[in-house]
PDB file of N, CA and C in Angstrom:
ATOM      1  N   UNK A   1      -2.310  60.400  31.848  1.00  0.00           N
ATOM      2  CA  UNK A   1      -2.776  59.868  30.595  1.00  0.00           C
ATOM      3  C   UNK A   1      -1.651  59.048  29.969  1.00  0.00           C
ATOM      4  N   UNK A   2      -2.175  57.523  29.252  1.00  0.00           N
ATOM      5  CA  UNK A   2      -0.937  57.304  28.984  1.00  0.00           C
ATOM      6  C   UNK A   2      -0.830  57.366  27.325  1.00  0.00           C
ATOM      7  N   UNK A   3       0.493  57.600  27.222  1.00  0.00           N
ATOM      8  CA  UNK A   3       1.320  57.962  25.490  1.00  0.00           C
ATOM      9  C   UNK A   3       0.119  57.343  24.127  1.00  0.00           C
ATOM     10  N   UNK A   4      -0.673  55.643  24.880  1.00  0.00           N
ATOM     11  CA  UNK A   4      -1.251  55.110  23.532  1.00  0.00           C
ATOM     12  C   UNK A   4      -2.934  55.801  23.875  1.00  0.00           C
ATOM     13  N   UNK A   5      -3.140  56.861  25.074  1.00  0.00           N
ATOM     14  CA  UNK A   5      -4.604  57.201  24.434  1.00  0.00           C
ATOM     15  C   UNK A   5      -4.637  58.295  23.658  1.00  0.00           C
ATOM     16  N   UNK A   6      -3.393  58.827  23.162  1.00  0.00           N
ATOM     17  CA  UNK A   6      -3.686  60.253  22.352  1.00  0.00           C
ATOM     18  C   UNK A   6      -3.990  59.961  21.372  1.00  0.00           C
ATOM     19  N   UNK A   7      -4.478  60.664  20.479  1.00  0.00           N
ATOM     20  CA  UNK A   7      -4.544  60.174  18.808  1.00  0.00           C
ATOM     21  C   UNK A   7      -3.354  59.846  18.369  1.00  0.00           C
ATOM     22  N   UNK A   8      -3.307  59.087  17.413  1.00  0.00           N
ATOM     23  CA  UNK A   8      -2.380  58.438  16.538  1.00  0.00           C
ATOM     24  C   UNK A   8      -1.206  59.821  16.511  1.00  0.00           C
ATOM     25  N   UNK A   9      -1.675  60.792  15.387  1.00  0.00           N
ATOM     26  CA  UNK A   9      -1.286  61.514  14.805  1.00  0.00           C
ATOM     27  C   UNK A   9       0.134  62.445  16.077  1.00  0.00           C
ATOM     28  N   UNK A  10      -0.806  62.553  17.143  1.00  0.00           N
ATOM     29  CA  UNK A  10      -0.349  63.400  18.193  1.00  0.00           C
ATOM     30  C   UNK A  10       0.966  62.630  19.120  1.00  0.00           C
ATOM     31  N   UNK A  11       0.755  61.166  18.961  1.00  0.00           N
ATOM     32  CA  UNK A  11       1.747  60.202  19.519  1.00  0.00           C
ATOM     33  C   UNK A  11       2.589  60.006  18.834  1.00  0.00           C
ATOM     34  N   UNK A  12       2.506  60.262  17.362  1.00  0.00           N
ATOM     35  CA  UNK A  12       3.815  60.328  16.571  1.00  0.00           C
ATOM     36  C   UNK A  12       4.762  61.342  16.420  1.00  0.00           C
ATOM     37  N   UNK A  13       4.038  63.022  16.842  1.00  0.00           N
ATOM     38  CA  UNK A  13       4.812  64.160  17.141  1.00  0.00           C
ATOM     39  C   UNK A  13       5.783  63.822  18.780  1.00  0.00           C
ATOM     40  N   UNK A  14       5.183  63.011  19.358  1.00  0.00           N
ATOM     41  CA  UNK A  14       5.801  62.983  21.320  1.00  0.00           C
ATOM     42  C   UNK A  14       6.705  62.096  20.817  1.00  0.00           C
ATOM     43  N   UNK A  15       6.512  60.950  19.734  1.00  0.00           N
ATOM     44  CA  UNK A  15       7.598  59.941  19.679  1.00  0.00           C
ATOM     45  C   UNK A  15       8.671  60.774  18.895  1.00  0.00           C
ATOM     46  N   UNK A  16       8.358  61.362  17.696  1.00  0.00           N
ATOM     47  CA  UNK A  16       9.371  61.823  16.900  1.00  0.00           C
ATOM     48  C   UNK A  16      10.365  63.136  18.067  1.00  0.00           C
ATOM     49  N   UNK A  17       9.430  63.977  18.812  1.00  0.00           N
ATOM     50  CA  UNK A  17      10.139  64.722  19.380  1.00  0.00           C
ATOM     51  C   UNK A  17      11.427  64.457  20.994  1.00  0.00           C
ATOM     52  N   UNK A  18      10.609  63.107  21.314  1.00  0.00           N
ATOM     53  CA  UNK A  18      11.954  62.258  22.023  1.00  0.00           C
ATOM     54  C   UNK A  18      12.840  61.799  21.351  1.00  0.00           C
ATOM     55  N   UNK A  19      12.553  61.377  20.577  1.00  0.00           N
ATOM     56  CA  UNK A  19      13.930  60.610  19.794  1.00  0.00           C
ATOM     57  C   UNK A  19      14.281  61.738  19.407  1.00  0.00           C
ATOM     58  N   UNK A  20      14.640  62.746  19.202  1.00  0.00           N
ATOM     59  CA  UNK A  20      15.290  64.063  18.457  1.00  0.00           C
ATOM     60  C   UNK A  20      15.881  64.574  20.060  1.00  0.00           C
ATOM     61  N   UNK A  21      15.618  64.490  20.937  1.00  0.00           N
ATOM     62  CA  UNK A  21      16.009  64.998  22.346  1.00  0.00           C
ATOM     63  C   UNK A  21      17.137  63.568  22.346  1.00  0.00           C
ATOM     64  N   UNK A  22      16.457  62.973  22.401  1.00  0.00           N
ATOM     65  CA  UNK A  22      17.970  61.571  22.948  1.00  0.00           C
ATOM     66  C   UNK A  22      19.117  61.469  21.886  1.00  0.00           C
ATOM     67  N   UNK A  23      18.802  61.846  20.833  1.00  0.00           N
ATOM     68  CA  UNK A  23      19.718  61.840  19.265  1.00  0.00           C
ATOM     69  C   UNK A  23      20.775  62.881  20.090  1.00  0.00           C
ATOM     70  N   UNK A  24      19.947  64.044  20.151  1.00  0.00           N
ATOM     71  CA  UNK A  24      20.808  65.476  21.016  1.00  0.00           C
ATOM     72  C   UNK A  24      21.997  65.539  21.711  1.00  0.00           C
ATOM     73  N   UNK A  25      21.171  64.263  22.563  1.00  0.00           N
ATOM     74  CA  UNK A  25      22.238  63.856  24.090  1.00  0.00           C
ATOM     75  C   UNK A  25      23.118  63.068  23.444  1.00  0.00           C
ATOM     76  N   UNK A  26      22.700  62.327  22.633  1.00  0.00           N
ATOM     77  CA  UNK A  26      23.956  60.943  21.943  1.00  0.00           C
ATOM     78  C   UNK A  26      25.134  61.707  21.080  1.00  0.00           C
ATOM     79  N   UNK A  27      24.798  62.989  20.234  1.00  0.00           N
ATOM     80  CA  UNK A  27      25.873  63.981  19.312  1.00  0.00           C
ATOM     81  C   UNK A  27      26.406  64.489  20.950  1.00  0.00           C
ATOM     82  N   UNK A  28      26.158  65.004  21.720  1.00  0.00           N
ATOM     83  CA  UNK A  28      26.535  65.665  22.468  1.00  0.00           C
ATOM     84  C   UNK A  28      27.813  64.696  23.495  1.00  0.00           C
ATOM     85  N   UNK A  29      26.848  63.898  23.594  1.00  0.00           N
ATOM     86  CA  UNK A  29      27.936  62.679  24.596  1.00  0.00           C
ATOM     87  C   UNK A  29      29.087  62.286  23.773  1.00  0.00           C
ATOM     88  N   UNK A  30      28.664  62.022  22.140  1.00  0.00           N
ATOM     89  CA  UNK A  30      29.575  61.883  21.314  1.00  0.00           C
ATOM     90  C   UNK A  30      30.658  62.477  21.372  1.00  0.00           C
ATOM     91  N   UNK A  31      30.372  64.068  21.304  1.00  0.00           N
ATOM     92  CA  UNK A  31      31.709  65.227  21.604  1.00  0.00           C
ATOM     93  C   UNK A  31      32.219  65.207  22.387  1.00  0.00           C
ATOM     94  N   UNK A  32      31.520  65.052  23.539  1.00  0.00           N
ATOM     95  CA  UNK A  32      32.503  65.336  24.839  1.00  0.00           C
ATOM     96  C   UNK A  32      32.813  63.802  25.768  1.00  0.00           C
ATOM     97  N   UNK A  33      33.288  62.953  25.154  1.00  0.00           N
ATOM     98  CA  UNK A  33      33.362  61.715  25.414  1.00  0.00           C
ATOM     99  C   UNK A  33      33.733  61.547  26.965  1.00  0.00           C
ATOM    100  N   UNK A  34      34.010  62.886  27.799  1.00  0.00           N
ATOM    101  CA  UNK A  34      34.275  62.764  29.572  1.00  0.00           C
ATOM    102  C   UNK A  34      32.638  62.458  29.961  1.00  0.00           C
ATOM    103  N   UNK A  35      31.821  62.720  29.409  1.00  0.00           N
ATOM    104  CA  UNK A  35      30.254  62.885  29.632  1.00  0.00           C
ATOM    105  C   UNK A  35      29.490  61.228  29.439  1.00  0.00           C
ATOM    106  N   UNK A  36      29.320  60.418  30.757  1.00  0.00           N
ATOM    107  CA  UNK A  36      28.018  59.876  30.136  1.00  0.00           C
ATOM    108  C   UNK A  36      26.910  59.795  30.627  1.00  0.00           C
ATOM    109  N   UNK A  37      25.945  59.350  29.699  1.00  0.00           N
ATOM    110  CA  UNK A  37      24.737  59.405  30.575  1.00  0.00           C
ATOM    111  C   UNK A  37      23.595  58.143  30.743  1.00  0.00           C
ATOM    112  N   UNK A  38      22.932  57.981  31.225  1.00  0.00           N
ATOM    113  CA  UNK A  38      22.700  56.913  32.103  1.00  0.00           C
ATOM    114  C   UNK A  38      20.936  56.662  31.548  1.00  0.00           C
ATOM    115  N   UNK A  39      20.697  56.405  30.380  1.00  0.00           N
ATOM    116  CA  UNK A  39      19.311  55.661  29.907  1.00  0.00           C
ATOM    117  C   UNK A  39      18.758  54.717  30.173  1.00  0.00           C
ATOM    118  N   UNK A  40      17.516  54.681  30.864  1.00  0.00           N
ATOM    119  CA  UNK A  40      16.363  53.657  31.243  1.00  0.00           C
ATOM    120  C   UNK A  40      15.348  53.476  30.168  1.00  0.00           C
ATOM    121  N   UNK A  41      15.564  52.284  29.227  1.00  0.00           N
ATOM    122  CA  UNK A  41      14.332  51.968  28.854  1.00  0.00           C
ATOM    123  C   UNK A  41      14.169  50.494  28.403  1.00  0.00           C
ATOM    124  N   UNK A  42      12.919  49.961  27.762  1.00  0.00           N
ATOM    125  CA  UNK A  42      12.712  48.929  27.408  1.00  0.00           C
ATOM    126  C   UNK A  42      12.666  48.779  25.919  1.00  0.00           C
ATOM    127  N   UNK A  43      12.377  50.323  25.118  1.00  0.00           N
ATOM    128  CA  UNK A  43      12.589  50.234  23.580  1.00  0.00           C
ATOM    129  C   UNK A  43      13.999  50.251  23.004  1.00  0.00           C
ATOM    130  N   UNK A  44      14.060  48.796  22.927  1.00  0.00           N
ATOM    131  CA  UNK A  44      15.474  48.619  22.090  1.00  0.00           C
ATOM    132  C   UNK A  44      16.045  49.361  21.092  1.00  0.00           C
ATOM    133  N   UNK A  45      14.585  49.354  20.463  1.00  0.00           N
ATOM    134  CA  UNK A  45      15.115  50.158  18.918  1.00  0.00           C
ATOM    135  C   UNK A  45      15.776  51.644  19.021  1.00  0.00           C
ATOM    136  N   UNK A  46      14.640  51.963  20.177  1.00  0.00           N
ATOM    137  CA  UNK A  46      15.981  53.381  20.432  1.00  0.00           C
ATOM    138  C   UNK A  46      17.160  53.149  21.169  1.00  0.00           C
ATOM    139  N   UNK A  47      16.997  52.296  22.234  1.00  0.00           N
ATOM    140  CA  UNK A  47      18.588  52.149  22.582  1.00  0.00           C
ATOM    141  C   UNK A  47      19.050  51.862  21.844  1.00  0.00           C
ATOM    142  N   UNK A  48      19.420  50.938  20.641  1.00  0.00           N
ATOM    143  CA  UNK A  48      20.556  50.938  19.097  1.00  0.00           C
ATOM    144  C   UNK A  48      20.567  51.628  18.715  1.00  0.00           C
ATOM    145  N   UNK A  49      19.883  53.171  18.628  1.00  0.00           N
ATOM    146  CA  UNK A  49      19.990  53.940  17.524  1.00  0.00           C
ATOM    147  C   UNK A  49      21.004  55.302  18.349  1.00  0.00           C
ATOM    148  N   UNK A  50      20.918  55.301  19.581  1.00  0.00           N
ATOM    149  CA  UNK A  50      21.376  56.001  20.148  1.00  0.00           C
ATOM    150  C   UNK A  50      22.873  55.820  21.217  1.00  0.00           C
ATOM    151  N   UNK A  51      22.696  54.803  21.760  1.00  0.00           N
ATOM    152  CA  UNK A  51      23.299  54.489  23.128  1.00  0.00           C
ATOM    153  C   UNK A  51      24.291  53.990  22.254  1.00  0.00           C
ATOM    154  N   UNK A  52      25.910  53.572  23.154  1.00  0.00           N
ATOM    155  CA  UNK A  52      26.991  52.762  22.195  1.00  0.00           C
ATOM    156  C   UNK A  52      27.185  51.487  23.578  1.00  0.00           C
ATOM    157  N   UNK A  53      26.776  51.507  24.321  1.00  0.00           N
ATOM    158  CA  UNK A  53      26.984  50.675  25.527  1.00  0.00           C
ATOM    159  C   UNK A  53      25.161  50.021  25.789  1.00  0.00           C
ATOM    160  N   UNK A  54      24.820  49.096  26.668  1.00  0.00           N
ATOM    161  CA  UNK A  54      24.259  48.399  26.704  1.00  0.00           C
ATOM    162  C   UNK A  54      24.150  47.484  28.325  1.00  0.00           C
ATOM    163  N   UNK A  55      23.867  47.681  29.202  1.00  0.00           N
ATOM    164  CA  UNK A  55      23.742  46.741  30.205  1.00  0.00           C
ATOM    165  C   UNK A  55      22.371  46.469  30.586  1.00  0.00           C
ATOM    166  N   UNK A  56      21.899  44.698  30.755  1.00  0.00           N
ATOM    167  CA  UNK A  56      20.802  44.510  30.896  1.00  0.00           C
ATOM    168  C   UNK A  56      20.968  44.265  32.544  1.00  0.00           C
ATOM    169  N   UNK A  57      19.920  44.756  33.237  1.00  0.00           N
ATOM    170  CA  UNK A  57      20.103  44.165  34.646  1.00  0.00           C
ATOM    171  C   UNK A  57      18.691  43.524  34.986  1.00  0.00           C
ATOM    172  N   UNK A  58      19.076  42.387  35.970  1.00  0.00           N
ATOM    173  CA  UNK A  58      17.864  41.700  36.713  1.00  0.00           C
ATOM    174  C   UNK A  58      18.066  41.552  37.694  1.00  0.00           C
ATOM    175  N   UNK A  59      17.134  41.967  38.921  1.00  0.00           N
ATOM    176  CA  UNK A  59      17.016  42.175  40.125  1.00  0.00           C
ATOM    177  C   UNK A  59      18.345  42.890  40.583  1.00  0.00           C
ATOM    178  N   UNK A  60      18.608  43.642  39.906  1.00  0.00           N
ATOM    179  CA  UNK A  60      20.174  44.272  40.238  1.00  0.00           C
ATOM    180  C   UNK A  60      21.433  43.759  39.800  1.00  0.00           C
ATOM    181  N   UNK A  61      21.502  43.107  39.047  1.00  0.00           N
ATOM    182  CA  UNK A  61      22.184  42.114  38.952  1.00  0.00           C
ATOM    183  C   UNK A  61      22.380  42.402  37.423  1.00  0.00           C
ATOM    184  N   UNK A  62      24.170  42.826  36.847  1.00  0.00           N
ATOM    185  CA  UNK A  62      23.957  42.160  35.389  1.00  0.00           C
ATOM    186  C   UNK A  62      24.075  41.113  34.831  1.00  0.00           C
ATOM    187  N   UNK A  63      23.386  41.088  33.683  1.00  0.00           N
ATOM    188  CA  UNK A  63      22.702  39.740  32.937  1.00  0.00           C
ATOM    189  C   UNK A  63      23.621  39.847  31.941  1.00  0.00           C
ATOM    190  N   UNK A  64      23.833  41.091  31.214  1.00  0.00           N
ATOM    191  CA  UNK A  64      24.241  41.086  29.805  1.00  0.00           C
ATOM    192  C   UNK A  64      25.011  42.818  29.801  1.00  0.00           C
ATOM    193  N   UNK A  65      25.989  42.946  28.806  1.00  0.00           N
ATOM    194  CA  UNK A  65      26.612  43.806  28.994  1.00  0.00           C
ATOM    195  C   UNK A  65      27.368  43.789  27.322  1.00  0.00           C
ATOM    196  N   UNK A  66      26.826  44.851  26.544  1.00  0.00           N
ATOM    197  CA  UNK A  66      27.184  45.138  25.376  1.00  0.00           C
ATOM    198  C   UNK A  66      27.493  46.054  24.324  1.00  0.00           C
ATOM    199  N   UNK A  67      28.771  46.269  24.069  1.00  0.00           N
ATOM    200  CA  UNK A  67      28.865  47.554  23.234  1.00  0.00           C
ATOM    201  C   UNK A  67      28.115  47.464  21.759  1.00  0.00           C
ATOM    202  N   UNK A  68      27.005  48.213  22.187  1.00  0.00           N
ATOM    203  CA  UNK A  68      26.004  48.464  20.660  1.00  0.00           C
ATOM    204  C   UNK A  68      26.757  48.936  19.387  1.00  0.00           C
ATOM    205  N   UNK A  69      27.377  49.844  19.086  1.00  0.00           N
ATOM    206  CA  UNK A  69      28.392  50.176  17.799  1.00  0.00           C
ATOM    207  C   UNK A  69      29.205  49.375  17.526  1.00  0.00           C
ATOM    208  N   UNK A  70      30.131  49.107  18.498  1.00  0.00           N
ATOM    209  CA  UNK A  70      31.024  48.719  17.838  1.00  0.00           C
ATOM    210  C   UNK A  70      30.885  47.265  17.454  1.00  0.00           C
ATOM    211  N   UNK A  71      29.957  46.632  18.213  1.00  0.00           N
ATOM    212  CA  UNK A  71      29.353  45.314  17.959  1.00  0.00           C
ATOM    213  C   UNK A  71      30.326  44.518  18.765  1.00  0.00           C
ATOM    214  N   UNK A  72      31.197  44.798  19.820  1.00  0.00           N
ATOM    215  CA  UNK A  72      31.748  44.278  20.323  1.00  0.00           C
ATOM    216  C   UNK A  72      30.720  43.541  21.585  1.00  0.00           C
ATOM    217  N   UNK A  73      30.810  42.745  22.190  1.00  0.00           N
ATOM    218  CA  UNK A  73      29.904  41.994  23.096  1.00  0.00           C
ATOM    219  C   UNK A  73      30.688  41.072  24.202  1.00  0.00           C
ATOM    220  N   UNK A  74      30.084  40.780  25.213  1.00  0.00           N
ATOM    221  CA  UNK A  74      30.404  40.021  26.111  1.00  0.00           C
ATOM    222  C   UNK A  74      29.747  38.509  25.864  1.00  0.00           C
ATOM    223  N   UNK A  75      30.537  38.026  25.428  1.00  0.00           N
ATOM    224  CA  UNK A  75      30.059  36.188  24.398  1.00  0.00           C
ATOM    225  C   UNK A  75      30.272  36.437  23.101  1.00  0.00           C
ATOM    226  N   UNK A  76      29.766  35.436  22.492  1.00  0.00           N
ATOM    227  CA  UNK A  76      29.465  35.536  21.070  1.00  0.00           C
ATOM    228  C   UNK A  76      28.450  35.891  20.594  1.00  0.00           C
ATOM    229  N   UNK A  77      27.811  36.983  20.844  1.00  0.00           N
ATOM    230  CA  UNK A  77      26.644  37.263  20.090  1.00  0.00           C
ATOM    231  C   UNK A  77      26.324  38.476  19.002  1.00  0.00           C
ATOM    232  N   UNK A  78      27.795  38.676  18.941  1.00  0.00           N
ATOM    233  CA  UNK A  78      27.672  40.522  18.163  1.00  0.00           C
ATOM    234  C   UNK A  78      26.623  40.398  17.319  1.00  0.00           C
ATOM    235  N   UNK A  79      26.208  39.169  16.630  1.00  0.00           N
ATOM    236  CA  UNK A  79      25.082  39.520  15.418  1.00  0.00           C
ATOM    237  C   UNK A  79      23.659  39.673  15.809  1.00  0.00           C
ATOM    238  N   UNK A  80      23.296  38.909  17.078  1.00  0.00           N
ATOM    239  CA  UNK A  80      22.283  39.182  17.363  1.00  0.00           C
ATOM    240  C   UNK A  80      21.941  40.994  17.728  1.00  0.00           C
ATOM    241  N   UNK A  81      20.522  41.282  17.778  1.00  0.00           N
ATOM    242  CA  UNK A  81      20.213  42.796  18.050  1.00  0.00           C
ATOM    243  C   UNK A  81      20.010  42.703  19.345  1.00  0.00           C
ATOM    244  N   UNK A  82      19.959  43.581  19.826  1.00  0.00           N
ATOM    245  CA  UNK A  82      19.845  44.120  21.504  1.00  0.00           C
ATOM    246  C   UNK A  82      18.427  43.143  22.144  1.00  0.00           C
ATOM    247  N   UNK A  83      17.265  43.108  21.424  1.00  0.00           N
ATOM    248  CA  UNK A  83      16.335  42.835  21.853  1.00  0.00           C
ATOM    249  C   UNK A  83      16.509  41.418  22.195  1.00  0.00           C
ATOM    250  N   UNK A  84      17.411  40.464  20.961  1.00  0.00           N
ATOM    251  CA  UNK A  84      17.393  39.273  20.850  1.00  0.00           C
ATOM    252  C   UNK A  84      18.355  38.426  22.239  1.00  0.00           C
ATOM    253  N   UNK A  85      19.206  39.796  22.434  1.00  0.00           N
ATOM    254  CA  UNK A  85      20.282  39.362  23.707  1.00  0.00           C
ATOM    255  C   UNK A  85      19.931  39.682  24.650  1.00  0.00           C
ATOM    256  N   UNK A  86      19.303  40.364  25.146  1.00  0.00           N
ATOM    257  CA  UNK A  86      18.227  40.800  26.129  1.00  0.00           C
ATOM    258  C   UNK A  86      17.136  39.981  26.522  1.00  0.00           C
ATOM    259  N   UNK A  87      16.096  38.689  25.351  1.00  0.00           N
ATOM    260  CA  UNK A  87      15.754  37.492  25.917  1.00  0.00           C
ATOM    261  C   UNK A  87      16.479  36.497  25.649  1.00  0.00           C
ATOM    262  N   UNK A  88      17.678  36.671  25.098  1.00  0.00           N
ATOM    263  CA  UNK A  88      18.721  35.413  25.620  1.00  0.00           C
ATOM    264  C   UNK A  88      18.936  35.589  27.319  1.00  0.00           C
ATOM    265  N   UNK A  89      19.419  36.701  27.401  1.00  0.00           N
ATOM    266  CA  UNK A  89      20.351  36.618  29.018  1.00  0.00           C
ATOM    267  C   UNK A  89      19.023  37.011  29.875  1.00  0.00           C
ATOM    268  N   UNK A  90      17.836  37.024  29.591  1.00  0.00           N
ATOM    269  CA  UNK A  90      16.782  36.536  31.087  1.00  0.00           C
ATOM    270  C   UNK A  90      15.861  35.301  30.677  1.00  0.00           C
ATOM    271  N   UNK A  91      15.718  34.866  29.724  1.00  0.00           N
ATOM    272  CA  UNK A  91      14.774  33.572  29.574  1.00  0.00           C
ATOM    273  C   UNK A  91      14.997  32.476  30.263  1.00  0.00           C
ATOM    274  N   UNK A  92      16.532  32.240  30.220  1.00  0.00           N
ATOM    275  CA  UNK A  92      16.490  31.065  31.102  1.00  0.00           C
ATOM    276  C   UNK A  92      16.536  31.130  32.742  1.00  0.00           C
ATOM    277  N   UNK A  93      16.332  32.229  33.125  1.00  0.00           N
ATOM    278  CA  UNK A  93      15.563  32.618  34.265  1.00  0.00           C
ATOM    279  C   UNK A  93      14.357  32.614  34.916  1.00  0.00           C
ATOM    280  N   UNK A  94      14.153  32.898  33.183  1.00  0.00           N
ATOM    281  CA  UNK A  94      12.478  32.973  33.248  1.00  0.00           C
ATOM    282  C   UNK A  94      11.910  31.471  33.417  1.00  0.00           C
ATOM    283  N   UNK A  95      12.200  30.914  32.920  1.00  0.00           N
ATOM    284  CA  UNK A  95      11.865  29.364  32.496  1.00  0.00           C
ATOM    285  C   UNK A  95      12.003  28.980  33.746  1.00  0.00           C
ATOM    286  N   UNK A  96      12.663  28.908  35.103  1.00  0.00           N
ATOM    287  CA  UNK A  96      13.061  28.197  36.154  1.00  0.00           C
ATOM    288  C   UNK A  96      11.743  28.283  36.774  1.00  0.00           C
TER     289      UNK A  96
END
């Protein structure tokens, strides 16, 4: 079944209760800074809220590579958000 046929109500308890599991792992990774761990996804908004690192890959390959906190970045883009550097570094791929 997928996440958007449950009721509304019931998809907002599965969303709220992942993000409280990945928050977990992020205080936790926080503490023990020998620890990291290795997140797959496509929702940006939680990767910024959680992750402090950032690598976009295509076909194996990285595209983009960015420290989310500290806003430090590979180029000039610290101001842009994750999502926005993420179709910077594959669009013009896409476009070919």
């Amino acid at each position: 079944m997928n996440l958007e046929q449950f009721p509304e109500d019931i998809r907002k308890d599965i969303e709220n209760q992942s993000l409280e599991i990945l928050e977990s792992i992020a205080r936790y990774t926080h503490n023990n800074p020998e620890v990291s761990v290795l997140f797959s996804s496509h929702i940006t908004t939680d990767l910024e809220r959680i992750c402090n690192r950032a690598i976009i890959l295509e076909q194996g390959r990285i595209v983009s590579d960015t420290q989310i906190k500290t806003g430090v970045s590979l180029g000039d883009t610290a101001h842009l958000t994750l999502e926005e550097k993420f179709l910077n570094a594959l669009t013009p791929r896409l476009i070919q």
